[in-house]
C-alpha atoms as a PDB file:
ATOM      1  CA  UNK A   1      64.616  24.105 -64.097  1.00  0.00           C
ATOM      2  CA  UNK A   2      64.099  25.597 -60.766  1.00  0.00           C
ATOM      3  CA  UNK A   3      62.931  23.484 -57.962  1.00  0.00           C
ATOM      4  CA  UNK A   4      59.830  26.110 -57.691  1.00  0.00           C
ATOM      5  CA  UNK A   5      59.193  26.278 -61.325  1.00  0.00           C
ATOM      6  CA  UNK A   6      59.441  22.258 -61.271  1.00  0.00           C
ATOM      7  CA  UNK A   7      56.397  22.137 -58.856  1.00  0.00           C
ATOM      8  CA  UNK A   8      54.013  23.922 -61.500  1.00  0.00           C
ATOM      9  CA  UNK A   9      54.709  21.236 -64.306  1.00  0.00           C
ATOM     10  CA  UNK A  10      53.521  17.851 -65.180  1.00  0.00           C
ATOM     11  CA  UNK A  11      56.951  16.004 -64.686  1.00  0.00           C
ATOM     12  CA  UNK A  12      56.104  17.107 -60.463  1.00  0.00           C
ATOM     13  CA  UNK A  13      53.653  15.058 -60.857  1.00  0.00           C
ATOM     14  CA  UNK A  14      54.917  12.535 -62.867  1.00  0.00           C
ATOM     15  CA  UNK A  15      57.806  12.238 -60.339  1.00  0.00           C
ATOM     16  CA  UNK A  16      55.537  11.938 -57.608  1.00  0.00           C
ATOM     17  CA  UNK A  17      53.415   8.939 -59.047  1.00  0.00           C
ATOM     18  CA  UNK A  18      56.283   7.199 -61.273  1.00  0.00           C
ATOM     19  CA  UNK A  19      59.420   7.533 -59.388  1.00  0.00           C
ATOM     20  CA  UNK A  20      59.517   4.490 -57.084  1.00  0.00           C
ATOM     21  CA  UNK A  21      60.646   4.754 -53.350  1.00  0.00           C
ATOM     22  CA  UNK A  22      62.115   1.341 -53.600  1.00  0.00           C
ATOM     23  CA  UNK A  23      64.391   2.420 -56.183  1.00  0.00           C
ATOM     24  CA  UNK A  24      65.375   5.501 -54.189  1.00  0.00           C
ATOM     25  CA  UNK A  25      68.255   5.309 -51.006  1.00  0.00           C
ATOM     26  CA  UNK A  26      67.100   6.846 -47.918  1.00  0.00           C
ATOM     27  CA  UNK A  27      69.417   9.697 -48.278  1.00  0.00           C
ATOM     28  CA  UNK A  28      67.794  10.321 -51.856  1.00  0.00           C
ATOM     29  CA  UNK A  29      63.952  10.345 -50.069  1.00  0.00           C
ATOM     30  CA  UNK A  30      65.443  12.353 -47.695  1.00  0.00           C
ATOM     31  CA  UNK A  31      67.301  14.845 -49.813  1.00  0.00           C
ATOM     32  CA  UNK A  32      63.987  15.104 -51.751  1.00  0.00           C
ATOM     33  CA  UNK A  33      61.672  15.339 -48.713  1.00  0.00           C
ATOM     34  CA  UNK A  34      64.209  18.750 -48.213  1.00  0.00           C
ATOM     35  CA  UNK A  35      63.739  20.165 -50.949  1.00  0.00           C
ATOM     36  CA  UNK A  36      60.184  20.220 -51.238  1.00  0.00           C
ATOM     37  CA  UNK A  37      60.350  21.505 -47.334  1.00  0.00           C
ATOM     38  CA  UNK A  38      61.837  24.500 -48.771  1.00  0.00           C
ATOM     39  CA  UNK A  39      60.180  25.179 -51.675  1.00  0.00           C
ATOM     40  CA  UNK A  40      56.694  24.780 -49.450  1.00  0.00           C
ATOM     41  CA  UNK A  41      58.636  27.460 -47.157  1.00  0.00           C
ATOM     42  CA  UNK A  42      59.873  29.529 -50.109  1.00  0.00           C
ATOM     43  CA  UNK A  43      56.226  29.464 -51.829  1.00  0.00           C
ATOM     44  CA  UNK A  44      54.283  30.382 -48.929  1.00  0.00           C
ATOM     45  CA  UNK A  45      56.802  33.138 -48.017  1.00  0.00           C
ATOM     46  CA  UNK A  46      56.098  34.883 -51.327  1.00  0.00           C
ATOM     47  CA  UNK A  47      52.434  34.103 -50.614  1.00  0.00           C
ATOM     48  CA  UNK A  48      52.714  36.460 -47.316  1.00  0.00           C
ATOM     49  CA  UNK A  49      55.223  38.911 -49.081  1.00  0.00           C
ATOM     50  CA  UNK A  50      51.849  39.048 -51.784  1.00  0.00           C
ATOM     51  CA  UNK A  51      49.377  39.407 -49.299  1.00  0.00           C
ATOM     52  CA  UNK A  52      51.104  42.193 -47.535  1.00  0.00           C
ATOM     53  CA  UNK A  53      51.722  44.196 -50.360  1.00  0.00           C
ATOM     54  CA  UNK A  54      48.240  44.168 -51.486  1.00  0.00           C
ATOM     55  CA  UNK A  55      46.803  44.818 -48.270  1.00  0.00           C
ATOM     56  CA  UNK A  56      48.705  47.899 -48.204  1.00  0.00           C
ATOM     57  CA  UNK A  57      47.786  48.895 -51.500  1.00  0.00           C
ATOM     58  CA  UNK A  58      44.234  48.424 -50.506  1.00  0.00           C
ATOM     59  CA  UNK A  59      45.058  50.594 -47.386  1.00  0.00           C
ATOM     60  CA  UNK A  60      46.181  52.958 -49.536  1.00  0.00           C
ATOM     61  CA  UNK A  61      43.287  53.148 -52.142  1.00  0.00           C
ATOM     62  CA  UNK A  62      41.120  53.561 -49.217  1.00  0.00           C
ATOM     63  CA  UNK A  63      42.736  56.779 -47.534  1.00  0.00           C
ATOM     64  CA  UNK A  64      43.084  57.992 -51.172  1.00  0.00           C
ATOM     65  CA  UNK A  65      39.286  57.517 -51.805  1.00  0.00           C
ATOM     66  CA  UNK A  66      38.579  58.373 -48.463  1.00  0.00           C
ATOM     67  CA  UNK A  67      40.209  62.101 -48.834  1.00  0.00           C
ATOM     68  CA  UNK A  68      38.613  62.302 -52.378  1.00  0.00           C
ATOM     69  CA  UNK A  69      35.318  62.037 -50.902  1.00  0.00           C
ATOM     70  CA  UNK A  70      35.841  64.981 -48.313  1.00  0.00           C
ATOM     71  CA  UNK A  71      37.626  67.452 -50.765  1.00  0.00           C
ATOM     72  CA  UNK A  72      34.832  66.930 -53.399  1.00  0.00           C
ATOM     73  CA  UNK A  73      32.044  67.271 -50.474  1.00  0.00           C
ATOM     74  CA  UNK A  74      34.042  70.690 -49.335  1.00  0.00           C
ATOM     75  CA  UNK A  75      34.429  71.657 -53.020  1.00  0.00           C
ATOM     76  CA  UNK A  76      30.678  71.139 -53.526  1.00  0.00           C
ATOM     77  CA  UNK A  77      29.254  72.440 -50.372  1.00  0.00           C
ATOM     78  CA  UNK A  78      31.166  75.521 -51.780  1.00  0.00           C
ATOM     79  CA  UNK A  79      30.113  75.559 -55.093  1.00  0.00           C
ATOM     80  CA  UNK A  80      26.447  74.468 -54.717  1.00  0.00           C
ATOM     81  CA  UNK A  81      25.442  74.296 -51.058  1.00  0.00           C
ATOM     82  CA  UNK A  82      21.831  74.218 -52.528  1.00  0.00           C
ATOM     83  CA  UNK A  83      22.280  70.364 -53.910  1.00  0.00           C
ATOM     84  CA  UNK A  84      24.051  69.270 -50.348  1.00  0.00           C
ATOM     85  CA  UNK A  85      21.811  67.446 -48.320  1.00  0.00           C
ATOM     86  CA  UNK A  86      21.584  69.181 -45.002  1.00  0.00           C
ATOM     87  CA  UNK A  87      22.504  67.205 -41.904  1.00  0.00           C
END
């Protein structure tokens, strides 16, 4: 099991509570304090990566809707000018 995949199950936290740091070497508490470093690092990367993405999908909608909304005000100030409210 991955190390990232390993933080979403029970045994993370079973590790967490039931493995003993007196039973561990330095190096070991070390070596684990690492890994979780990177995984925190890895995780929140792909939380920005996420966040991006969406943001410029939202962007995106946005313009999209935004240009919708003029063409069908053009279209309809051509086809009914009666129903357009005049400004």
């Amino acid at each position: 099991m991955s190390s990232q995949l390993f933080l979403y199950t029970v045994n993370f936290f079973s590790f967490c509570i039931c493995e003993s740091f007196q039973e561990c070497s330095l190096k070991q508490i070390m070596d684990r304090e690492g890994e979780i470093v990177r995984d925190t690092q890895s995780l929140h990367s792909d939380m920005q990566t996420l966040v991006y993405e969406n943001y410029n999908k939202f962007i995106s909608a946005t313009d999209t809707i935004r240009k919708v909304s003029a063409s069908v005000h053009i279209l309809l100030f051509h086809v009914f000018p009666s129903f357009l409210p005049s400004h």
